[in-house]
C-alpha atoms as a PDB file:
ATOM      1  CA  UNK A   1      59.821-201.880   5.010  1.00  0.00           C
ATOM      2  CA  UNK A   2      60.467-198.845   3.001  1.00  0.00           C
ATOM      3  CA  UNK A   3      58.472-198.256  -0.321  1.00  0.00           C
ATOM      4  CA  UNK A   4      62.147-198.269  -1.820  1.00  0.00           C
ATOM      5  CA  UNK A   5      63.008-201.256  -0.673  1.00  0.00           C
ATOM      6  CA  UNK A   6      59.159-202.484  -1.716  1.00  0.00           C
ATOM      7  CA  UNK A   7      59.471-201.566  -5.354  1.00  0.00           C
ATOM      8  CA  UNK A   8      62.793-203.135  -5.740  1.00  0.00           C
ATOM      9  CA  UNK A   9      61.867-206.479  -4.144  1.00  0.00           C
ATOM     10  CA  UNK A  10      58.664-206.409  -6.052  1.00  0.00           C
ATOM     11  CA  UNK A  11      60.886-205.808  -9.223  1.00  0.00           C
ATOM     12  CA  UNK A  12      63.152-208.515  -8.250  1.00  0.00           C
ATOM     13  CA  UNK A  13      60.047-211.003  -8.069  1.00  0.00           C
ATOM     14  CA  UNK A  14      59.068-209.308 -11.607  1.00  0.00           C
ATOM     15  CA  UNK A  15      62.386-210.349 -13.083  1.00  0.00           C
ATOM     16  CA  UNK A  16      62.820-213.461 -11.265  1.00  0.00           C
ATOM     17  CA  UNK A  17      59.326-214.508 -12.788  1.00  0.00           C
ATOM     18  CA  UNK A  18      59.713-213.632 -16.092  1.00  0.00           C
ATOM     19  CA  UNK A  19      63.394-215.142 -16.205  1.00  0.00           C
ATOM     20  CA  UNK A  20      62.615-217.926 -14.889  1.00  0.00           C
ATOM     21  CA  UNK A  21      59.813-217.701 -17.771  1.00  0.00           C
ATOM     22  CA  UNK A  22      62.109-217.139 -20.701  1.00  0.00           C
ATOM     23  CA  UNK A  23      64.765-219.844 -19.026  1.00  0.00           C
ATOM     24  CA  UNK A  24      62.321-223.023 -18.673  1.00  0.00           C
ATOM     25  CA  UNK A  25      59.238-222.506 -19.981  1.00  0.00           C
ATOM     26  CA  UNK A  26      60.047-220.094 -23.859  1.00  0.00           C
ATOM     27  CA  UNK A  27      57.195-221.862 -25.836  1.00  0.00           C
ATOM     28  CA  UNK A  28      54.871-220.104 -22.674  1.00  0.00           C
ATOM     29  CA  UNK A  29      56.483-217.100 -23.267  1.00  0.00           C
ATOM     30  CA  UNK A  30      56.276-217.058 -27.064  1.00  0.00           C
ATOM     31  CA  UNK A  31      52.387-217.872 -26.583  1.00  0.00           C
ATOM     32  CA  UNK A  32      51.811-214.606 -24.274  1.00  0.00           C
ATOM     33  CA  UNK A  33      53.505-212.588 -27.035  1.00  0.00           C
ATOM     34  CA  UNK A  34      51.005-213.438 -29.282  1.00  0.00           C
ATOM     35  CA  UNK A  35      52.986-216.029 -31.095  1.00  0.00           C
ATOM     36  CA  UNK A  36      53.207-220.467 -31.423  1.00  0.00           C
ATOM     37  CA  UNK A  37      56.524-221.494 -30.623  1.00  0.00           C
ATOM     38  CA  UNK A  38      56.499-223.844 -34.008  1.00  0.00           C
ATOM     39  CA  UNK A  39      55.735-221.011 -35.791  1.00  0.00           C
ATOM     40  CA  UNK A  40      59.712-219.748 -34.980  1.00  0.00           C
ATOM     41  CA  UNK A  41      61.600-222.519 -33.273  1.00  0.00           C
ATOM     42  CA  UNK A  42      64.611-220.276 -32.896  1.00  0.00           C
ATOM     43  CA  UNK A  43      62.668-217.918 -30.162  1.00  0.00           C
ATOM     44  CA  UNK A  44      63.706-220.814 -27.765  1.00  0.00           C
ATOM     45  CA  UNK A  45      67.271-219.884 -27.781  1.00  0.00           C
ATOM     46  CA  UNK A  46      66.670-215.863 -27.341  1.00  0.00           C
ATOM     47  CA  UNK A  47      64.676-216.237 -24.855  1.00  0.00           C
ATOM     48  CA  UNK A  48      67.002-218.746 -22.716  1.00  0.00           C
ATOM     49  CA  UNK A  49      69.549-216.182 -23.005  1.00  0.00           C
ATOM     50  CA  UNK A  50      67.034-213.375 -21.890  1.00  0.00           C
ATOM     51  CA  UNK A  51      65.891-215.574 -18.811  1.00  0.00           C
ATOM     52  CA  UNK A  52      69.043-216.240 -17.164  1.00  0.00           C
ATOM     53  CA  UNK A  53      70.469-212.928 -17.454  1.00  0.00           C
ATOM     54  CA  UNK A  54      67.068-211.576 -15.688  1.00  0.00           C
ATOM     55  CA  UNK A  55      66.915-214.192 -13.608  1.00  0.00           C
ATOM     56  CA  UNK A  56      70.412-213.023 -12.425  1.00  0.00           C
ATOM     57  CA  UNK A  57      69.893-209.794 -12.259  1.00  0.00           C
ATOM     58  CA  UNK A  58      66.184-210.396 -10.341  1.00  0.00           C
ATOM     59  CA  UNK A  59      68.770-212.193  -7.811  1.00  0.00           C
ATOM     60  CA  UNK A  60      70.726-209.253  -7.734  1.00  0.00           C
ATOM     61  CA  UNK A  61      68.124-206.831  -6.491  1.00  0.00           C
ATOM     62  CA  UNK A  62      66.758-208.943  -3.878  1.00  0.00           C
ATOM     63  CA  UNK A  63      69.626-209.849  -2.421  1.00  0.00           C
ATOM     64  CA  UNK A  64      70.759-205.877  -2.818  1.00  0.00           C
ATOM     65  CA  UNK A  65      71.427-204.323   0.453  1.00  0.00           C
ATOM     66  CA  UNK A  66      70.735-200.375   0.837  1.00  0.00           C
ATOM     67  CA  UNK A  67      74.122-199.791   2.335  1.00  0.00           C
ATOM     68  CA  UNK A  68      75.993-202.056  -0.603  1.00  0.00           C
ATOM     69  CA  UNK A  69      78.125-199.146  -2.007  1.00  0.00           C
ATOM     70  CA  UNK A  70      77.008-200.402  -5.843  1.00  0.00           C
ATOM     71  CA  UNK A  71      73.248-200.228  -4.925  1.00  0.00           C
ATOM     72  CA  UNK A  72      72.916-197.365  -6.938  1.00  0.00           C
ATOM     73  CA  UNK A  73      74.729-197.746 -10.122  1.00  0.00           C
ATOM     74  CA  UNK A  74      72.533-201.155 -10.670  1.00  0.00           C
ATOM     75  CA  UNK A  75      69.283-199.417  -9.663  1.00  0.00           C
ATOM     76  CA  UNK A  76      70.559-196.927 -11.699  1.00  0.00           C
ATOM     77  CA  UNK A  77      70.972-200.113 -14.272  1.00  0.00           C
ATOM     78  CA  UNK A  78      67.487-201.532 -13.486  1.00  0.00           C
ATOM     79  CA  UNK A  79      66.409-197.536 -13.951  1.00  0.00           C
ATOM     80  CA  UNK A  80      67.914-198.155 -18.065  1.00  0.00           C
ATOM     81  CA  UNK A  81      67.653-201.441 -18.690  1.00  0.00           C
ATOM     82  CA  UNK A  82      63.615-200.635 -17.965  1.00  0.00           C
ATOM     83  CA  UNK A  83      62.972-197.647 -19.645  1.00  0.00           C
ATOM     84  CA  UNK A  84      64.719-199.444 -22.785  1.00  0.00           C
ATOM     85  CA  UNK A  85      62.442-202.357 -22.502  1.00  0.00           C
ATOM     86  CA  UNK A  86      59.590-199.991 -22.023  1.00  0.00           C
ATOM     87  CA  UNK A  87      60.621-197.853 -25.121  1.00  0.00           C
ATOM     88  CA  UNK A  88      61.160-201.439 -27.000  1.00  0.00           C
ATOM     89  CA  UNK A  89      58.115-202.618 -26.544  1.00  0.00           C
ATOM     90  CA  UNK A  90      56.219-199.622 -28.014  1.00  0.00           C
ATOM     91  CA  UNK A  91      58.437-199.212 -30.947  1.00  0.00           C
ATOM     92  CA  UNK A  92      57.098-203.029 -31.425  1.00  0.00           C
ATOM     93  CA  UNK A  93      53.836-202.815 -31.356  1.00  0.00           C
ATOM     94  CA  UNK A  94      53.628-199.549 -33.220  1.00  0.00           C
ATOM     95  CA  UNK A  95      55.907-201.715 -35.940  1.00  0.00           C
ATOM     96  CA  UNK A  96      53.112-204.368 -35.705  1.00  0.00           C
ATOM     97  CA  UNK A  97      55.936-206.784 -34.337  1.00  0.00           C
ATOM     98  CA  UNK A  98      53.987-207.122 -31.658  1.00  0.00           C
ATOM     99  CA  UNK A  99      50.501-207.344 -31.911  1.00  0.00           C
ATOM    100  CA  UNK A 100      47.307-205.532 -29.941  1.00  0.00           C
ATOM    101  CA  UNK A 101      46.840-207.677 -26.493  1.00  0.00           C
ATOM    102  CA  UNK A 102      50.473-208.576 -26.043  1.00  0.00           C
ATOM    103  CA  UNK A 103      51.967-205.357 -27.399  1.00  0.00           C
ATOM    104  CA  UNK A 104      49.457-203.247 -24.668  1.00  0.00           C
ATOM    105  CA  UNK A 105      50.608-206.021 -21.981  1.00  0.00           C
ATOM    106  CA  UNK A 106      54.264-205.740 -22.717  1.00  0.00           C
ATOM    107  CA  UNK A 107      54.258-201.970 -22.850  1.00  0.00           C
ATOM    108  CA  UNK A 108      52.481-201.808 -19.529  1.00  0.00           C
ATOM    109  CA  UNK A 109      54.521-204.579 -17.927  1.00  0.00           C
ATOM    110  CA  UNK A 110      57.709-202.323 -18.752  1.00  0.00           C
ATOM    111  CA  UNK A 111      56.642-199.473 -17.602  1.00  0.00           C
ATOM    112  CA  UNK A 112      55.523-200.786 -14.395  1.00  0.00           C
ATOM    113  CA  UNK A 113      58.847-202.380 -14.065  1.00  0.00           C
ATOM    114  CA  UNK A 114      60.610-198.870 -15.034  1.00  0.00           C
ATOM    115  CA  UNK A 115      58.389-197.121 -12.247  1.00  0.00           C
ATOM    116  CA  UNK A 116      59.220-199.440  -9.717  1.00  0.00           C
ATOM    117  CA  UNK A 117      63.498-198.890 -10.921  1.00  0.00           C
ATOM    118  CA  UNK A 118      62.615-195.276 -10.687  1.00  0.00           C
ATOM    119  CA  UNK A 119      61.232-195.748  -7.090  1.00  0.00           C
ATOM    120  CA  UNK A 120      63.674-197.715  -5.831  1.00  0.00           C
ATOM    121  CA  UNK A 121      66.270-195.624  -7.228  1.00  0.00           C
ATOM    122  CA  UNK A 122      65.067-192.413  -5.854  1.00  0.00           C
ATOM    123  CA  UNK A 123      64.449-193.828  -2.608  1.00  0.00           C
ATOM    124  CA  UNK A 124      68.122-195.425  -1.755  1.00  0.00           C
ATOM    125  CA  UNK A 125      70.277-193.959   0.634  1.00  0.00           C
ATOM    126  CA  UNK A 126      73.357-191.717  -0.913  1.00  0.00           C
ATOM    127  CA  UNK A 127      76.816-192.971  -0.213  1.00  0.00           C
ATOM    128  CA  UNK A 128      78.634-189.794   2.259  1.00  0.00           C
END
């Protein structure tokens, strides 16, 4: 297996996870952000809506094949959509929205989802 096709699989898994996360299990979620779900019972909602849309686009990428002529406008997506996070997450915690532990974890989860995009990007075949 290529180490394109490696990072994007792995990021699939990533975004599978944490969608899957964010879908079923948002108190969980809220709890590794450094927050109680009562504390804000309308996080439940956000993240439902975040989970299934990375749950579908986790999908996406694993079932992505490298001669698919769209494979690299959405790793070009993935490439954006991971950088954004990455950049989100570190406007957060230096806003003290997020706090220490799951500010440093979030930032570092994003960027080694954004590395992986990168990767996968990089590595995928161009279209003659």
């Amino acid at each position: 297996m290529e180490s394109g096709d490696l990072a994007r699989k792995a990021l699939a898994c990533v975004r599978i996870f944490n969608g899957a996360l964010g879908l079923f299990a948002p108190g969980r979620m809220a709890r590794s952000l450094g927050s109680e779900p009562g504390e804000d019972a309308r996080f439940g909602y956000p993240a439902r809506m975040f989970g299934i849309r990375t749950l579908v686009l986790g999908a996406d990428l694993l079932l992505l094949k490298a001669d698919d002529p769209a494979a690299r406008r959405i790793l070009g997506q993935a490439v954006l959509i991971h950088a954004t996070d990455t950049a989100a997450a570190a406007y957060a915690g230096a806003r003290g929205e997020l706090q220490g532990k799951a500010a440093k974890f979030t930032v570092a989860i994003s960027a080694v989802n954004t590395v992986l995009a990168v990767i996968s990007l990089v590595t995928a075949k161009r279209r003659s």
